[in-house]
N, C-alpha and C. Protein backbone atom coordinates (compact mmCIF):
# COMPACT_ATOMS: atom_id res chain seq x y z
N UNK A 1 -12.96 3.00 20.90
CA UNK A 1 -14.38 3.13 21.15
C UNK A 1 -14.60 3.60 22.58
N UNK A 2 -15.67 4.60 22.68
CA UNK A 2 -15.89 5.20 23.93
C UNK A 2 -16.94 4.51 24.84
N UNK A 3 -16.63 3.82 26.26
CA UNK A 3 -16.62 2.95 26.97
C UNK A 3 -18.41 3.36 27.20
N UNK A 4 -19.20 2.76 27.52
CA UNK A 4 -20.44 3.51 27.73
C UNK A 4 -20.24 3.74 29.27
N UNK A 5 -21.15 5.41 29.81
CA UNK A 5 -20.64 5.93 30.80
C UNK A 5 -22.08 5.84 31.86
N UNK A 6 -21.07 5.47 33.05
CA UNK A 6 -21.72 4.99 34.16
C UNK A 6 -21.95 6.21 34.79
N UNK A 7 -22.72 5.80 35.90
CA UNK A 7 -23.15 7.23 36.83
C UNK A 7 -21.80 7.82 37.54
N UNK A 8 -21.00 7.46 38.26
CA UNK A 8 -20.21 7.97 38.88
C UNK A 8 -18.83 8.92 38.12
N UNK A 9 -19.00 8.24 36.88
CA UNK A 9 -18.40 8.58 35.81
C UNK A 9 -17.73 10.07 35.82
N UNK A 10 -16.58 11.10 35.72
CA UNK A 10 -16.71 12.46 35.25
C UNK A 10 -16.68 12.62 33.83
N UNK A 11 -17.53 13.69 33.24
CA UNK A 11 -16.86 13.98 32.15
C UNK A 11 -16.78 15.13 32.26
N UNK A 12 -15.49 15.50 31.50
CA UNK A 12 -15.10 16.95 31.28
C UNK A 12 -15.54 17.65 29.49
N UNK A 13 -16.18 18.51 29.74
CA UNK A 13 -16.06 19.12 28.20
C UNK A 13 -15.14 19.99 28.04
N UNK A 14 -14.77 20.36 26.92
CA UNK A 14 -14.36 21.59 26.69
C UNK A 14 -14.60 22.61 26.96
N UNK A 15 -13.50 24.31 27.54
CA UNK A 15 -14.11 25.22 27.90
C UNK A 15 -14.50 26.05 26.68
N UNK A 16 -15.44 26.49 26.35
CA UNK A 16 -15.70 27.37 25.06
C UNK A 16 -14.85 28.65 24.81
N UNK A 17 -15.10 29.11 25.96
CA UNK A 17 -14.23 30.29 26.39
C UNK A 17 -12.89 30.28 25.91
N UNK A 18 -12.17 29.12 26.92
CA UNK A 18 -10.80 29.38 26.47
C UNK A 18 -10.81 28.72 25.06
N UNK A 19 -11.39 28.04 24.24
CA UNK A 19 -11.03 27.42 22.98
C UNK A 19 -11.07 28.89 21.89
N UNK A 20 -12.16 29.34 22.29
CA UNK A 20 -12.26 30.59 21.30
C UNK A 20 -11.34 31.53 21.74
N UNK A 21 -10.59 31.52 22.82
CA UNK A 21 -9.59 32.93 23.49
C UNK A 21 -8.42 32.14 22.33
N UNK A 22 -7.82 30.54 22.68
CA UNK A 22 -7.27 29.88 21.96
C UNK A 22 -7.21 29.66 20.29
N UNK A 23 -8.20 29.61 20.01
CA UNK A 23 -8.66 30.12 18.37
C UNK A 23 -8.23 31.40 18.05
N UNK A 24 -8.36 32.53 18.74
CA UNK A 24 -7.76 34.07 18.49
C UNK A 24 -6.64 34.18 18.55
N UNK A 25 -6.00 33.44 19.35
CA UNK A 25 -4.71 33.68 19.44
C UNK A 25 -3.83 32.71 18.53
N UNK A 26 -3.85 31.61 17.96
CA UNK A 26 -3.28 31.06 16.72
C UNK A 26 -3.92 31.68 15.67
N UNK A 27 -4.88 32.68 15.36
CA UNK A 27 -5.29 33.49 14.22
C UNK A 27 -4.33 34.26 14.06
N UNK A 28 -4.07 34.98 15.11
CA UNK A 28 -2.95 36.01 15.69
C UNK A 28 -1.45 35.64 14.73
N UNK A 29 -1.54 34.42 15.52
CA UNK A 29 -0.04 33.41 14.82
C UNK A 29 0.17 33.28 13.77
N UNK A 30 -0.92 33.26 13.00
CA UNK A 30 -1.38 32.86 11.69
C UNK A 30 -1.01 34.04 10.66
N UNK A 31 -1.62 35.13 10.87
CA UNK A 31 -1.16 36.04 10.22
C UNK A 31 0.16 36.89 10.12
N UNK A 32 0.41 36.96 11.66
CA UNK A 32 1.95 36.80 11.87
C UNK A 32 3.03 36.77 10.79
N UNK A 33 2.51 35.37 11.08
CA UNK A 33 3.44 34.40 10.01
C UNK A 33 3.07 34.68 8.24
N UNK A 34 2.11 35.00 7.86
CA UNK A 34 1.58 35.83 6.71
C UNK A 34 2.57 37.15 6.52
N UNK A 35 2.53 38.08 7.00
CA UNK A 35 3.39 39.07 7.23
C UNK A 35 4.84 38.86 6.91
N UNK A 36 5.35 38.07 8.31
CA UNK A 36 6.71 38.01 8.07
C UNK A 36 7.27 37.30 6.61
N UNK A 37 5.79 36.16 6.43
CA UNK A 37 6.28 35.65 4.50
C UNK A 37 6.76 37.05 3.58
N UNK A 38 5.59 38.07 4.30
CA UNK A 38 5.47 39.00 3.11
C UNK A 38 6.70 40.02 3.32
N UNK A 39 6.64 40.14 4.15
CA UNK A 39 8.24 41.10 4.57
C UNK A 39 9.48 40.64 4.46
N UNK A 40 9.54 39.30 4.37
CA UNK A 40 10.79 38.21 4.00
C UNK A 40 11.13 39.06 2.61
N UNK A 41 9.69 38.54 1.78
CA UNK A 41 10.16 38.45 0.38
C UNK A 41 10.17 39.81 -0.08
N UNK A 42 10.24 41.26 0.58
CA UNK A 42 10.38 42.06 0.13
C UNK A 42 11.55 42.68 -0.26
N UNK A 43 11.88 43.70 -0.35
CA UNK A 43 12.74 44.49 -0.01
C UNK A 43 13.96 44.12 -1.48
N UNK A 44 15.02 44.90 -1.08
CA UNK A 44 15.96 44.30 -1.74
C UNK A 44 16.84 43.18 -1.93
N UNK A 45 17.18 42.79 -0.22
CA UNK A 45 17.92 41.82 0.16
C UNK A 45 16.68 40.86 0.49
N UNK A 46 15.65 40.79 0.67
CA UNK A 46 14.46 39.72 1.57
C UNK A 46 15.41 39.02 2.50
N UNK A 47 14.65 38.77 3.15
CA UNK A 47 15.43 37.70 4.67
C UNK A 47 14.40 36.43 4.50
N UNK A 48 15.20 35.56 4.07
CA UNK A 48 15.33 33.60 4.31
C UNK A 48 14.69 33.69 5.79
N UNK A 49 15.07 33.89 6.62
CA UNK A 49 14.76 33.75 8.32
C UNK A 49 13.81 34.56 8.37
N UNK A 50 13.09 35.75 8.30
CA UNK A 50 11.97 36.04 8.26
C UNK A 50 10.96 35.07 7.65
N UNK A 51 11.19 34.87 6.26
CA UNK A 51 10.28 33.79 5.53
C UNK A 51 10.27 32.32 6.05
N UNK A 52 11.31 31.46 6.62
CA UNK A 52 11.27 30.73 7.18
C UNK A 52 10.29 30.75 8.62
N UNK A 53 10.56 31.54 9.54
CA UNK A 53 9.98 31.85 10.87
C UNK A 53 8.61 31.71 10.48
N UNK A 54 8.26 32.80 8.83
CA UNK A 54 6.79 32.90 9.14
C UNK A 54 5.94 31.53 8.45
N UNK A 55 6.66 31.30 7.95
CA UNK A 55 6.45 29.64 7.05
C UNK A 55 5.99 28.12 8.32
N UNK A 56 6.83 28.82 9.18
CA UNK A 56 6.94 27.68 10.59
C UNK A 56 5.49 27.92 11.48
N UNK A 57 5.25 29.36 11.45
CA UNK A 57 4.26 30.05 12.23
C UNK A 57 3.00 29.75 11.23
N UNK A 58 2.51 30.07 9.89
CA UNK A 58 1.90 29.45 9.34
C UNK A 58 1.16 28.18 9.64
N UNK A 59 2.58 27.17 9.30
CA UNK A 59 2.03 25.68 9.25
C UNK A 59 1.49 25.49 10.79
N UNK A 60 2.77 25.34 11.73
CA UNK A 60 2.11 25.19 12.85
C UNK A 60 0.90 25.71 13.54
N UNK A 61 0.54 26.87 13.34
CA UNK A 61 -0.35 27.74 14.45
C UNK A 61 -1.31 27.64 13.39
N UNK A 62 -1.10 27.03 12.14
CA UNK A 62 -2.48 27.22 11.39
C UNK A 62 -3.48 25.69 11.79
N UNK A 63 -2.19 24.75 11.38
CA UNK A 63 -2.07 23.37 12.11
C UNK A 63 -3.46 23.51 13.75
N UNK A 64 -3.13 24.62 14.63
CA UNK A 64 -3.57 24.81 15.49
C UNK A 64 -4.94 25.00 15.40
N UNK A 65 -4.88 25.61 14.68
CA UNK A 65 -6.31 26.65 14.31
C UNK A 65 -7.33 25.85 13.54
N UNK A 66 -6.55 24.77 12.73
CA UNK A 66 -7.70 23.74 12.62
C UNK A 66 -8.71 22.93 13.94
N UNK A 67 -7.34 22.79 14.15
CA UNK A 67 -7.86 21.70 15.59
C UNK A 67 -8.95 22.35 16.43
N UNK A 68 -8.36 23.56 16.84
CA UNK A 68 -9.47 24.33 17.82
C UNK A 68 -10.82 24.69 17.19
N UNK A 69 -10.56 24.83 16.39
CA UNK A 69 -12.12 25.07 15.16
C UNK A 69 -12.56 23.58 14.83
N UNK A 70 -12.37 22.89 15.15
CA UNK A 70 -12.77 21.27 14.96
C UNK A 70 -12.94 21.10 16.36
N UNK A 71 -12.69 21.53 17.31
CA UNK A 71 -12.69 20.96 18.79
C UNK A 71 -14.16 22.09 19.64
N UNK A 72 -14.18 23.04 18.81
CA UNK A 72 -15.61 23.90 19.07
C UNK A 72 -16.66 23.36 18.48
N UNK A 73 -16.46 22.70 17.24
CA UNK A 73 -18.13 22.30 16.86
C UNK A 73 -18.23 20.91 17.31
N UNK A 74 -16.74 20.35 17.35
CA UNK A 74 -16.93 19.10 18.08
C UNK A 74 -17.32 18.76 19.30
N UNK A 75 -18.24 18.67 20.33
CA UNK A 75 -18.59 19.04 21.59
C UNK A 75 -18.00 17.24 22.12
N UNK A 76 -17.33 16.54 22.01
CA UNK A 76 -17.12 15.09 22.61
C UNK A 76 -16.40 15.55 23.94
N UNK A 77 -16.20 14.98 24.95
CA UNK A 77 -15.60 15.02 26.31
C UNK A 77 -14.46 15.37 26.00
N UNK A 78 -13.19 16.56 27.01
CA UNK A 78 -12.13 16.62 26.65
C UNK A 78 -11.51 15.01 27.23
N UNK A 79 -12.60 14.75 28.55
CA UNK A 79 -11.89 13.89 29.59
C UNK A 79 -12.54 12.86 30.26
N UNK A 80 -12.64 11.87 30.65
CA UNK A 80 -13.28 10.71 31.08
C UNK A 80 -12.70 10.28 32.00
N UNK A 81 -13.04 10.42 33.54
CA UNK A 81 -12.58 9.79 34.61
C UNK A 81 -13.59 8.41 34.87
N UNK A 82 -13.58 7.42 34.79
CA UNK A 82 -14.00 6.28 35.47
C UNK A 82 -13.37 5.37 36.50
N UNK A 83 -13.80 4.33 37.04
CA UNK A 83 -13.61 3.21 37.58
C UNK A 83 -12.83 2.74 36.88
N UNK A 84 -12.62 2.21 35.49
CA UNK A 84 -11.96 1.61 34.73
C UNK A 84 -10.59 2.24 33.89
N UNK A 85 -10.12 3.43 34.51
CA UNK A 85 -9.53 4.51 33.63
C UNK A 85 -10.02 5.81 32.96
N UNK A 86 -9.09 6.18 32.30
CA UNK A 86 -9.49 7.47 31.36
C UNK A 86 -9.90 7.73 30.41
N UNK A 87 -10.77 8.15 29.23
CA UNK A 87 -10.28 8.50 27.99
C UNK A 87 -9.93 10.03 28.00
N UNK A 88 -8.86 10.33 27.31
CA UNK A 88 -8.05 11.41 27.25
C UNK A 88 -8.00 12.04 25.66
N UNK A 89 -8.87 13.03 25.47
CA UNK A 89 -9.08 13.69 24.16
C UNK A 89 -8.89 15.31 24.47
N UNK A 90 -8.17 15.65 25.17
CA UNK A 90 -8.06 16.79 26.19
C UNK A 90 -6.94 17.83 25.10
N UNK A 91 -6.30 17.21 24.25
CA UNK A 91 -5.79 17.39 22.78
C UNK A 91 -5.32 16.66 21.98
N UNK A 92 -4.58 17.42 20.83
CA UNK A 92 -4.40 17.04 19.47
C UNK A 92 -3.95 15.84 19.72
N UNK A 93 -3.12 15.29 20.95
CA UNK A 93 -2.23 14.42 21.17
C UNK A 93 -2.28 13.97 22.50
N UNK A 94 -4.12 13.77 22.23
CA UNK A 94 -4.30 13.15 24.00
C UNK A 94 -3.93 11.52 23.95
N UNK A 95 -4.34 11.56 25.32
CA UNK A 95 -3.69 9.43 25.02
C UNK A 95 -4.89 8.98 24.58
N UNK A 96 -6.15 9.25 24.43
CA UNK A 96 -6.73 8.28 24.26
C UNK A 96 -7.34 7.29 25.62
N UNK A 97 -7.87 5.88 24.99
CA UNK A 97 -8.34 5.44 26.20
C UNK A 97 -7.19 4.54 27.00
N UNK A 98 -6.83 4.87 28.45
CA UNK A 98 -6.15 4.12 29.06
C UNK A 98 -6.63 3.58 30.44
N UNK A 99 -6.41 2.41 31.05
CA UNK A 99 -6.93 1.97 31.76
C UNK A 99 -6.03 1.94 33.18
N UNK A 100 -6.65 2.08 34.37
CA UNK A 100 -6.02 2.28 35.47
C UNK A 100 -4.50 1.22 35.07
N UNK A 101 -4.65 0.16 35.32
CA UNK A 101 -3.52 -0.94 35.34
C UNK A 101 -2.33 -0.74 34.48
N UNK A 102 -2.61 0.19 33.16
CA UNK A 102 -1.52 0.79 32.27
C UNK A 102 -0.51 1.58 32.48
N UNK A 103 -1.35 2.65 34.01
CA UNK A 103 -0.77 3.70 34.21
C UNK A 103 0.20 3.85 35.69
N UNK A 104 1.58 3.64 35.32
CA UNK A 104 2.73 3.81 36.35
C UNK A 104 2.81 4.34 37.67
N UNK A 105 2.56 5.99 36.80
CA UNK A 105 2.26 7.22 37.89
C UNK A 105 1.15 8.12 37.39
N UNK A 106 1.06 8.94 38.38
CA UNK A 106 0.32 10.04 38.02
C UNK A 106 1.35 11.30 38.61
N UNK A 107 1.35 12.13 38.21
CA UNK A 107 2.07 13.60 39.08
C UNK A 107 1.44 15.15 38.37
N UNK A 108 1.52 15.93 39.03
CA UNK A 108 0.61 16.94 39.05
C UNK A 108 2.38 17.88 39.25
N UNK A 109 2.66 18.84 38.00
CA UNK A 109 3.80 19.24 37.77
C UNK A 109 3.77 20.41 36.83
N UNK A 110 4.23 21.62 37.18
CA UNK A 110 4.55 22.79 36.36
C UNK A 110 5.71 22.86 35.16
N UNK A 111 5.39 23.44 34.24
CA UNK A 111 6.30 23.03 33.14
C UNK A 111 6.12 24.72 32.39
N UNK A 112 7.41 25.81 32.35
CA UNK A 112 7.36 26.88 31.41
C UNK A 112 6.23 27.96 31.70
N UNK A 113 5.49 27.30 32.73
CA UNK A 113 4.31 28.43 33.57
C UNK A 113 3.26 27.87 33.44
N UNK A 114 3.14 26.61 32.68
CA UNK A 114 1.60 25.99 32.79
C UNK A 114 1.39 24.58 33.71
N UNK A 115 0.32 24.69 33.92
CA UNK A 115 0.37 23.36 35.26
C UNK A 115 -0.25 22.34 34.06
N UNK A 116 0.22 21.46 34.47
CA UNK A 116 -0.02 20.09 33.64
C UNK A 116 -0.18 18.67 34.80
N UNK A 117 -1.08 17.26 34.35
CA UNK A 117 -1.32 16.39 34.68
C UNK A 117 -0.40 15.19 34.20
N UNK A 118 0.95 15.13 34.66
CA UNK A 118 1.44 13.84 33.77
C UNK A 118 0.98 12.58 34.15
N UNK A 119 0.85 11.53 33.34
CA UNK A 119 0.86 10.16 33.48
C UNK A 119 1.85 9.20 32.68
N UNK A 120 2.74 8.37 33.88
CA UNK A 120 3.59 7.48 33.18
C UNK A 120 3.08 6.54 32.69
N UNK A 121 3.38 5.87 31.86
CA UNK A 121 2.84 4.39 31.72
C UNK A 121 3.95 3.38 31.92
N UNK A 122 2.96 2.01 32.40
CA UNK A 122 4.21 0.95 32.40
C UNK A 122 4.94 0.49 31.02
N UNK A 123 4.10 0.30 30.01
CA UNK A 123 4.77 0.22 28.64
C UNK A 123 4.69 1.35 27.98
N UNK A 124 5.60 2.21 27.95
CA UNK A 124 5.05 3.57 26.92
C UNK A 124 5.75 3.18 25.68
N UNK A 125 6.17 1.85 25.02
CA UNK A 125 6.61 1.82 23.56
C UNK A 125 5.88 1.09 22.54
N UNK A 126 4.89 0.11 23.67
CA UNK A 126 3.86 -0.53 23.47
C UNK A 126 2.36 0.32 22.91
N UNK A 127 2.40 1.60 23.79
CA UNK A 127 1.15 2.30 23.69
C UNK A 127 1.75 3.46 22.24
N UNK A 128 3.05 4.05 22.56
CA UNK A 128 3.54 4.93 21.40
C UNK A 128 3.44 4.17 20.22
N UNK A 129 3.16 2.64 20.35
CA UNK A 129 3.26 2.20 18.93
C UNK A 129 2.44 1.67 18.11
N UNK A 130 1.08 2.17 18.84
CA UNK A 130 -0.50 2.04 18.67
C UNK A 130 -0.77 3.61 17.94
N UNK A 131 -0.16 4.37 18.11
CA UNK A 131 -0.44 6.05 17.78
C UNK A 131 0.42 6.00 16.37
N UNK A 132 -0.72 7.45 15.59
CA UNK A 132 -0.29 6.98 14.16
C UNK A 132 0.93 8.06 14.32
N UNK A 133 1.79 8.22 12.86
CA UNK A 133 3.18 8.88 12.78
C UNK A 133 3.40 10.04 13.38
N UNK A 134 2.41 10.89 12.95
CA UNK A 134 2.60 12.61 13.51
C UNK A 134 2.82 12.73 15.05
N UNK A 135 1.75 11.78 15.42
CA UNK A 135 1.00 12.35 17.37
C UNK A 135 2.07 11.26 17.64
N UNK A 136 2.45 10.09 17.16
CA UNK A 136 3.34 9.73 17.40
C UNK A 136 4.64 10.46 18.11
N UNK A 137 5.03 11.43 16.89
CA UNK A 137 6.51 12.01 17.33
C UNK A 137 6.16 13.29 18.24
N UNK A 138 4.98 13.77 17.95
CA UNK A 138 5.12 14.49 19.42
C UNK A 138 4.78 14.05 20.53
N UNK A 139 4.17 13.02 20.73
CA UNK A 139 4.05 12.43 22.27
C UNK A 139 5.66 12.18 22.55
N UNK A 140 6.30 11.14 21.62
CA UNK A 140 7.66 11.21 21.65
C UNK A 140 8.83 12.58 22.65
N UNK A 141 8.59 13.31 21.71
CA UNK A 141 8.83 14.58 22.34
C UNK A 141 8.40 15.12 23.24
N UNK A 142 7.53 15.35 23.70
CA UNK A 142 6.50 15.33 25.14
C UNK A 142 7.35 14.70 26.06
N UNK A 143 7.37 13.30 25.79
CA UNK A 143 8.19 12.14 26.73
C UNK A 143 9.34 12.62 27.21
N UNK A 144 10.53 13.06 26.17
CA UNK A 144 11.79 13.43 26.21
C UNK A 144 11.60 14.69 26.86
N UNK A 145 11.17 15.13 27.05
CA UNK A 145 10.92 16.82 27.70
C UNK A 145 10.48 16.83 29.20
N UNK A 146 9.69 16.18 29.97
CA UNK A 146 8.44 15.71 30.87
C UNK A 146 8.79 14.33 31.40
N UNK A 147 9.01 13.92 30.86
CA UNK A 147 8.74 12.10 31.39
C UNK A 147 8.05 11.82 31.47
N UNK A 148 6.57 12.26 30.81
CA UNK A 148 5.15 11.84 31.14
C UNK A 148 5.04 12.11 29.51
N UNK A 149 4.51 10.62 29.17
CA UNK A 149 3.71 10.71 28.15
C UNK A 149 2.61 10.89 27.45
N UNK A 150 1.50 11.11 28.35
CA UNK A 150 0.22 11.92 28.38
C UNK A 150 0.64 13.10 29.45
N UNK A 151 -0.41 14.09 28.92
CA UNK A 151 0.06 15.08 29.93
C UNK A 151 -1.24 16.37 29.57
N UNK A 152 -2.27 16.54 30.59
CA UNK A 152 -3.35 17.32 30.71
C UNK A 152 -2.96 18.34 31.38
N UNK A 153 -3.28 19.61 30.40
CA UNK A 153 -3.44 20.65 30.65
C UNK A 153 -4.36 21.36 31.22
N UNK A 154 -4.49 22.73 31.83
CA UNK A 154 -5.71 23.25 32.39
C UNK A 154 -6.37 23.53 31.40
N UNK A 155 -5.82 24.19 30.38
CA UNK A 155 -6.58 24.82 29.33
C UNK A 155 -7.66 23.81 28.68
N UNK A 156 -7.37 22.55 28.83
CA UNK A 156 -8.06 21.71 28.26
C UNK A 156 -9.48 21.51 29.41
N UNK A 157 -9.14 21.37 30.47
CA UNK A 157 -10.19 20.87 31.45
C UNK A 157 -11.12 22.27 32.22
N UNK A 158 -12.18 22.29 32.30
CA UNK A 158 -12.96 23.17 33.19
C UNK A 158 -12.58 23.30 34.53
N UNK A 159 -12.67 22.02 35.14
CA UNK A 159 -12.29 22.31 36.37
C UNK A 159 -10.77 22.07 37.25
N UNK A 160 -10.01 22.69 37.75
CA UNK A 160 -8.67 23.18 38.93
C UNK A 160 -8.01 21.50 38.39
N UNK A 161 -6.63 21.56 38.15
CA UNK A 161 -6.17 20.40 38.04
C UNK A 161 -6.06 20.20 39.29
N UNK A 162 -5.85 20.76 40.18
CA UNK A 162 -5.69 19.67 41.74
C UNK A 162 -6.78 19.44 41.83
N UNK A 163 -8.47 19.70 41.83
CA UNK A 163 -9.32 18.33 42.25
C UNK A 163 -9.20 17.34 41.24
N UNK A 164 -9.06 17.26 40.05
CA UNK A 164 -9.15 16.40 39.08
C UNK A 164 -7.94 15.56 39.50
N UNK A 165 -6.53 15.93 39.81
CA UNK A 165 -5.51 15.23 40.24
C UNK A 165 -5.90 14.10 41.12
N UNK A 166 -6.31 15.10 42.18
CA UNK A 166 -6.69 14.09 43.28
C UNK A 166 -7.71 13.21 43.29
N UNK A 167 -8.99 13.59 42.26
CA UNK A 167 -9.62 12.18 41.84
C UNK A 167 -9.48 11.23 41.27
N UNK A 168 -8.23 11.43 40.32
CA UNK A 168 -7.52 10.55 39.30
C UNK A 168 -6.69 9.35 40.39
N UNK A 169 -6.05 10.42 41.38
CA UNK A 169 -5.15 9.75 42.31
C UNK A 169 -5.83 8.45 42.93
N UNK A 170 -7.03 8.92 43.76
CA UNK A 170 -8.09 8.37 44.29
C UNK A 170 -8.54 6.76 43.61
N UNK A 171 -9.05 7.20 42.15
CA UNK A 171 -9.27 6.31 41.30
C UNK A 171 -8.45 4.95 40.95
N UNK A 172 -7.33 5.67 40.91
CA UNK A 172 -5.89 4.61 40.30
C UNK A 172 -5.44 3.94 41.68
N UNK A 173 -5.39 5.03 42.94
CA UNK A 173 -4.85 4.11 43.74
C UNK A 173 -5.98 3.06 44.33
N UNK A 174 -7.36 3.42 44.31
CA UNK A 174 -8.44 2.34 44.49
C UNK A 174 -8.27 0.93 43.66
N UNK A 175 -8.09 1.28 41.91
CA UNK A 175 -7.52 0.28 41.25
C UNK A 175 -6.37 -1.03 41.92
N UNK A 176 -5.47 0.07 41.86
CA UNK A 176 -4.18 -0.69 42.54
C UNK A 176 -4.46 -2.24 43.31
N UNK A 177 -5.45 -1.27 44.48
CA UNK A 177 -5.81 -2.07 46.13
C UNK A 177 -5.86 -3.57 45.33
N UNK A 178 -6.78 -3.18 44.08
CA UNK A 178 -7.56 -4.40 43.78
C UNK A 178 -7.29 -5.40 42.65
N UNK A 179 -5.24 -5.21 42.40
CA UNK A 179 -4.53 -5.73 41.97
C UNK A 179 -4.54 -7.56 42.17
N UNK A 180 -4.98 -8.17 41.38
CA UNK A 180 -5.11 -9.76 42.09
C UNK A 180 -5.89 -10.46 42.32
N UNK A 181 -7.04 -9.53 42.41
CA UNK A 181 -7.92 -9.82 43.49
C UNK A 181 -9.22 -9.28 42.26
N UNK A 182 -10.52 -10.33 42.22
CA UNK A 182 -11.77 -9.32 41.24
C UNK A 182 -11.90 -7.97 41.41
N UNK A 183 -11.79 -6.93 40.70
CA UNK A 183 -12.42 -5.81 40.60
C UNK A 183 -14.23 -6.03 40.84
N UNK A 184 -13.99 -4.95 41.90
CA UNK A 184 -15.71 -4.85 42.28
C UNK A 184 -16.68 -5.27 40.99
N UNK A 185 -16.27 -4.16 39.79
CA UNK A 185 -17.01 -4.00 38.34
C UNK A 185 -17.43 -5.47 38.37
N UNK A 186 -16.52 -6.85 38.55
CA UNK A 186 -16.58 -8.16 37.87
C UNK A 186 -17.98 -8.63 38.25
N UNK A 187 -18.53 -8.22 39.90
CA UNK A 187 -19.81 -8.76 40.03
C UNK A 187 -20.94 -9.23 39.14
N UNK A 188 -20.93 -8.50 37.86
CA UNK A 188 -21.85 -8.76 36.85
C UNK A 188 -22.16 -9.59 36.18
């Protein structure tokens, strides 16, 4: 459930732009993979590995193409910076809601040419085992790849991952201070 949002609050939406540049380009994938089915099964000999490849390209990038077409009419926050943590819907296989005290590290890290936001957690087998089977095994994989088991992309967020980094940073290490001790919030 989404925390009700205070003034200081960020939220991030989705960029339209890149979702629909993103939507074109798993269409792209999509048919692709249509093709190579159809060129597999032609010919005299057909090629298994053509039909396979495009079978893979299919499921997955079609897989894709749902999401992004569900994530355009869906207008909900990709991202939620608060006082109290994050919620992270930034994709298919965001974390969800996590709260400053959950989260280990933060690091701001390039991966294959894209800049990404990792976050460790202190229990990540505890939280992987709250997530249902699918997003399951790819956070899994994420993990094994990264060492960060959430992990925000630009494409997902409007604005520069280094200010967002550094407000996240800001946020968590303010948390920290107040390890022990009431959180300001408790005044209420």
């Amino acid at each position: 459930m989404l925390p009700v949002h205070q003034p200081n609050d960020l939220i991030i939406y989705p960029s339209i732009k890149k979702t629909i540049g993103l939507v074109l380009a798993a269409l792209v994938f999509v048919v692709l993979g249509v093709v190579f089915i159809g060129v597999g099964q032609t010919g005299e000999e057909g090629s298994l590995g053509l039909v396979v490849i495009g079978g893979i390209s299919v499921v997955f990038f079609g897989a894709c193409l749902v999401y992004l077409v569900y994530r355009l009419f869906n207008r909900k926050p990709s991202l939620i910076v608060s006082d109290e943590g994050i919620v992270d819907h930034s994709s298919a296989i965001g974390g969800g809601e996590l709260k400053w005290a959950d989260i280990g590290e933060i690091m701001l890290y390039d991966y294959m040419g894209q800049r990404f936001i990792g976050i460790r957690l202190h229990d990540t087998e505890t939280f992987l085992a709250r997530q249902s089977g699918f997003k399951k095994t790819l956070m899994k994989a994420n993990h094994g790849l990264v060492q960060a088991t959430v992990n925000i992309t630009q494409v997902a967020v409007k604005m520069p991952l280094e200010d967002l980094y550094v407000l996240m940073m800001e946020k968590w290490e303010r948390d920290r201070a107040y390890e022990g001790r009431p959180h300001p919030s408790d005044n209420t």
